[in-house]
C-alpha atoms as a PDB file:
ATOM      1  CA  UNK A   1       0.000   0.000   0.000  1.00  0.00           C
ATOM      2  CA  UNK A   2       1.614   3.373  -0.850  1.00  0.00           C
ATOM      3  CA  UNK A   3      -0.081   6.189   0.889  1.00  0.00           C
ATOM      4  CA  UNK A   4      -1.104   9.371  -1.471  1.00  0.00           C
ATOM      5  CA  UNK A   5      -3.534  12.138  -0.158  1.00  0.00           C
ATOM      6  CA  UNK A   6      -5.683  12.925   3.424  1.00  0.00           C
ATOM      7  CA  UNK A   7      -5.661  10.392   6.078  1.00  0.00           C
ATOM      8  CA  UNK A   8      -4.795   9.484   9.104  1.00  0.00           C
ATOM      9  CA  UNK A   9      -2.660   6.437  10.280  1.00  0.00           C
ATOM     10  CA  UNK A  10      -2.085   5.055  14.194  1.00  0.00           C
ATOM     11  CA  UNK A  11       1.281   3.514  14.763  1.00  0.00           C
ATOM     12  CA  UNK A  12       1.806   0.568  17.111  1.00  0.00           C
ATOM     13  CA  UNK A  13       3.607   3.084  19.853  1.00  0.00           C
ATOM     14  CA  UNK A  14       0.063   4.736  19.956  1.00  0.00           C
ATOM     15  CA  UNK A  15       1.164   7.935  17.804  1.00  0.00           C
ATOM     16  CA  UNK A  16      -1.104   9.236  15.484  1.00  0.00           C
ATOM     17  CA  UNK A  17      -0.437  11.166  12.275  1.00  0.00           C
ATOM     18  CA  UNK A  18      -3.517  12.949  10.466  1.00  0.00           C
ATOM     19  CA  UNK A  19      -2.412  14.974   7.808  1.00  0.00           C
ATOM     20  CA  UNK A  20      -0.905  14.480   3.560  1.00  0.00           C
ATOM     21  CA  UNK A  21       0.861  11.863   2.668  1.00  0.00           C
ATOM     22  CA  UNK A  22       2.738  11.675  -0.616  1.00  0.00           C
ATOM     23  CA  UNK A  23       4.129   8.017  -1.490  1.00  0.00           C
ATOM     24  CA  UNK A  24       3.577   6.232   1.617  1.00  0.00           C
ATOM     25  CA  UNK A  25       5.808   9.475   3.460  1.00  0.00           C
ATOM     26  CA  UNK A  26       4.413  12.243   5.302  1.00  0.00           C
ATOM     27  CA  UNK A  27       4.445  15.375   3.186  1.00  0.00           C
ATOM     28  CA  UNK A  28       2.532  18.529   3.355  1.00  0.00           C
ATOM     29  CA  UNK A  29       0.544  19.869   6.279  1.00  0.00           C
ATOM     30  CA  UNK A  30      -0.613  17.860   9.061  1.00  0.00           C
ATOM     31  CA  UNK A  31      -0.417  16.922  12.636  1.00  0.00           C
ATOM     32  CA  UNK A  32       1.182  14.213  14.728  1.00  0.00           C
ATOM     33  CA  UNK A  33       0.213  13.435  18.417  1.00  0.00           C
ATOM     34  CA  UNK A  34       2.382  11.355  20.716  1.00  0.00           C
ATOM     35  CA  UNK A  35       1.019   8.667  23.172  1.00  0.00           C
ATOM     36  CA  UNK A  36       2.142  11.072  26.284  1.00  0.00           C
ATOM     37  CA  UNK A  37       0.004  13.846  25.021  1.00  0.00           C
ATOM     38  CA  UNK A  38       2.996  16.286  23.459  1.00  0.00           C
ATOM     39  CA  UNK A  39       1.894  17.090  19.747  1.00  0.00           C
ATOM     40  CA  UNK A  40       3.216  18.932  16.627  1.00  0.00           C
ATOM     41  CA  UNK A  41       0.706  20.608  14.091  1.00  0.00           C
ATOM     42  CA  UNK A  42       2.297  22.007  10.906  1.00  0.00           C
ATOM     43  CA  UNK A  43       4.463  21.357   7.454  1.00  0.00           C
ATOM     44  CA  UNK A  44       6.149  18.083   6.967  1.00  0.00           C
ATOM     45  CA  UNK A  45       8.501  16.838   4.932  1.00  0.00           C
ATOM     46  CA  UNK A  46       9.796  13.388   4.245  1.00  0.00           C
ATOM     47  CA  UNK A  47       8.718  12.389   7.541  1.00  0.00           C
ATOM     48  CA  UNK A  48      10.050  15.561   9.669  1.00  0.00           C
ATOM     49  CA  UNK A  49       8.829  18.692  10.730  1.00  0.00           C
ATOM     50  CA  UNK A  50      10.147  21.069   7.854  1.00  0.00           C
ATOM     51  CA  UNK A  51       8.887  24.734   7.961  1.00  0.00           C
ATOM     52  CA  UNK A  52       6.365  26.753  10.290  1.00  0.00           C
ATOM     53  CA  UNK A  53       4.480  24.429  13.091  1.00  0.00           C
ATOM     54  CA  UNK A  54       3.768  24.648  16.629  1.00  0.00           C
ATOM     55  CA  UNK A  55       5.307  21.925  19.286  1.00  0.00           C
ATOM     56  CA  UNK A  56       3.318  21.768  22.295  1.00  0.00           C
ATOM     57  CA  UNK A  57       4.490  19.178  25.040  1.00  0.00           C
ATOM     58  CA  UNK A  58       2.603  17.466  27.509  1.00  0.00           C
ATOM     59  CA  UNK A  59       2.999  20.314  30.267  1.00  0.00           C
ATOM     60  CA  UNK A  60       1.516  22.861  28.332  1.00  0.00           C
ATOM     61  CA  UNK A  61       4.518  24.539  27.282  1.00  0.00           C
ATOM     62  CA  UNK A  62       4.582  24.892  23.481  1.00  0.00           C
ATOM     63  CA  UNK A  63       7.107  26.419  20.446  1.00  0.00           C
ATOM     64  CA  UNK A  64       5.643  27.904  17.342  1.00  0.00           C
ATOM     65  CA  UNK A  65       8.260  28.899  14.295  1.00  0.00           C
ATOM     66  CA  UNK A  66      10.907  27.114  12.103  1.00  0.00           C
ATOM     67  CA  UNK A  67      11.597  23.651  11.615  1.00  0.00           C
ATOM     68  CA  UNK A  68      14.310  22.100  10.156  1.00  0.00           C
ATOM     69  CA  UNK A  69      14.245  17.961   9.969  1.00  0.00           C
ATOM     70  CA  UNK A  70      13.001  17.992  13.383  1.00  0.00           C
ATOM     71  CA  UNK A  71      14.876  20.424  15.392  1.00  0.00           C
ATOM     72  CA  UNK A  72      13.853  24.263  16.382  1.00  0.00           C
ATOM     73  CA  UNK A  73      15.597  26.169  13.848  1.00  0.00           C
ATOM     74  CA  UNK A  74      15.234  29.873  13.182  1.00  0.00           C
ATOM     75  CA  UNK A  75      13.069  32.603  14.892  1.00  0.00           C
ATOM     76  CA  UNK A  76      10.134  31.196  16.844  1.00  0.00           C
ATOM     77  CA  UNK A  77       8.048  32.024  20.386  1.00  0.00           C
ATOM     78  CA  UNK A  78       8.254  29.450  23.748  1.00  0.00           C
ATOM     79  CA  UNK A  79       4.879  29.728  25.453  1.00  0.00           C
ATOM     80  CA  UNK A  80       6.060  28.783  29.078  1.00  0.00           C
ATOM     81  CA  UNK A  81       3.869  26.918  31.651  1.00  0.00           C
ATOM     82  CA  UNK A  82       2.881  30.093  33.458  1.00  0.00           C
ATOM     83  CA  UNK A  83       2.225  31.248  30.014  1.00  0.00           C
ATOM     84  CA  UNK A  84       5.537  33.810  29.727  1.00  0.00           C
ATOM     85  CA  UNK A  85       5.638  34.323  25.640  1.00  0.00           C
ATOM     86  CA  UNK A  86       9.441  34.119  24.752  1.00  0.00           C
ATOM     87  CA  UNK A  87      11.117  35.224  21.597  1.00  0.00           C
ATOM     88  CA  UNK A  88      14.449  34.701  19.924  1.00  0.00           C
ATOM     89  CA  UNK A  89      16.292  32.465  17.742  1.00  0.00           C
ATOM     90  CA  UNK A  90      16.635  28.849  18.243  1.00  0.00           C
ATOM     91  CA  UNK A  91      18.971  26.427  17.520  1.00  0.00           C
ATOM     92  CA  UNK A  92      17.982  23.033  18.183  1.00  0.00           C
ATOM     93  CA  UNK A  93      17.735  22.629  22.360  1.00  0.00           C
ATOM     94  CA  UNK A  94      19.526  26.777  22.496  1.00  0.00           C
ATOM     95  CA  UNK A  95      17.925  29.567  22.393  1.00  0.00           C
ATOM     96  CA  UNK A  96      20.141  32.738  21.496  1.00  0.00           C
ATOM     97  CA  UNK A  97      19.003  36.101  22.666  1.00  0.00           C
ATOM     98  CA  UNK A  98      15.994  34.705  24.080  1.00  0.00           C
ATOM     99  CA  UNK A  99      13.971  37.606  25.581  1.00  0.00           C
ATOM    100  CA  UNK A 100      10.767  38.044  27.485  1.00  0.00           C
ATOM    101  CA  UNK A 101       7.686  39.498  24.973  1.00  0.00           C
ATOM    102  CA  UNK A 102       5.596  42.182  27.487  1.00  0.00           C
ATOM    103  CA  UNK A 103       2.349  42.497  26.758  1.00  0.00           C
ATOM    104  CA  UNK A 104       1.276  46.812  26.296  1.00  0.00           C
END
């Protein structure tokens, strides 16, 4: 079976992808949802998150901006648990510059 289009598949590990596939691969936009509860909603590419998505863990916490075969590239926002917006640029598990965004 070769995957082409909308669907929506369950792995064995209890993830669950919903979102284009293009030859059996995940390609397009989409979302993915882990078995603890942590998600990612955006672009895919050959099975990674490639371009603008949103990461949110299981705590609540959550990343929206660049990504680049998986790993926080580029500007983006960290929504903290007590719901602190931080912006900067990351690079994979650093954040560079990261500063505090104040609400006026």
């Amino acid at each position: 079976m070769c995957r082409n289009g909308q669907g929506t598949h369950t792995y064995a590990n209890g993830k669950v992808y919903t979102g284009t596939w293009r030859d059996d691969v995940m390609n397009g936009s989409g979302s993915l949802t882990f078995a603890n509860g942590s998600k990612y909603e955006g672009e895919f590419q050959d099975n990674a998150f490639n371009g603008q998505g949103v990461y949110t863990w299981e705590d609540g916490s959550q990343y929206r901006g660049n990504f680049t075969n998986n790993r926080l590239i580029g500007k983006g926002e960290y929504l903290d648990v007590e719901s602190r917006v931080w912006v900067g640029s990351f690079q994979d598990k650093a954040a560079i510059g990261l500063e505090v965004k104040l609400e006026c």
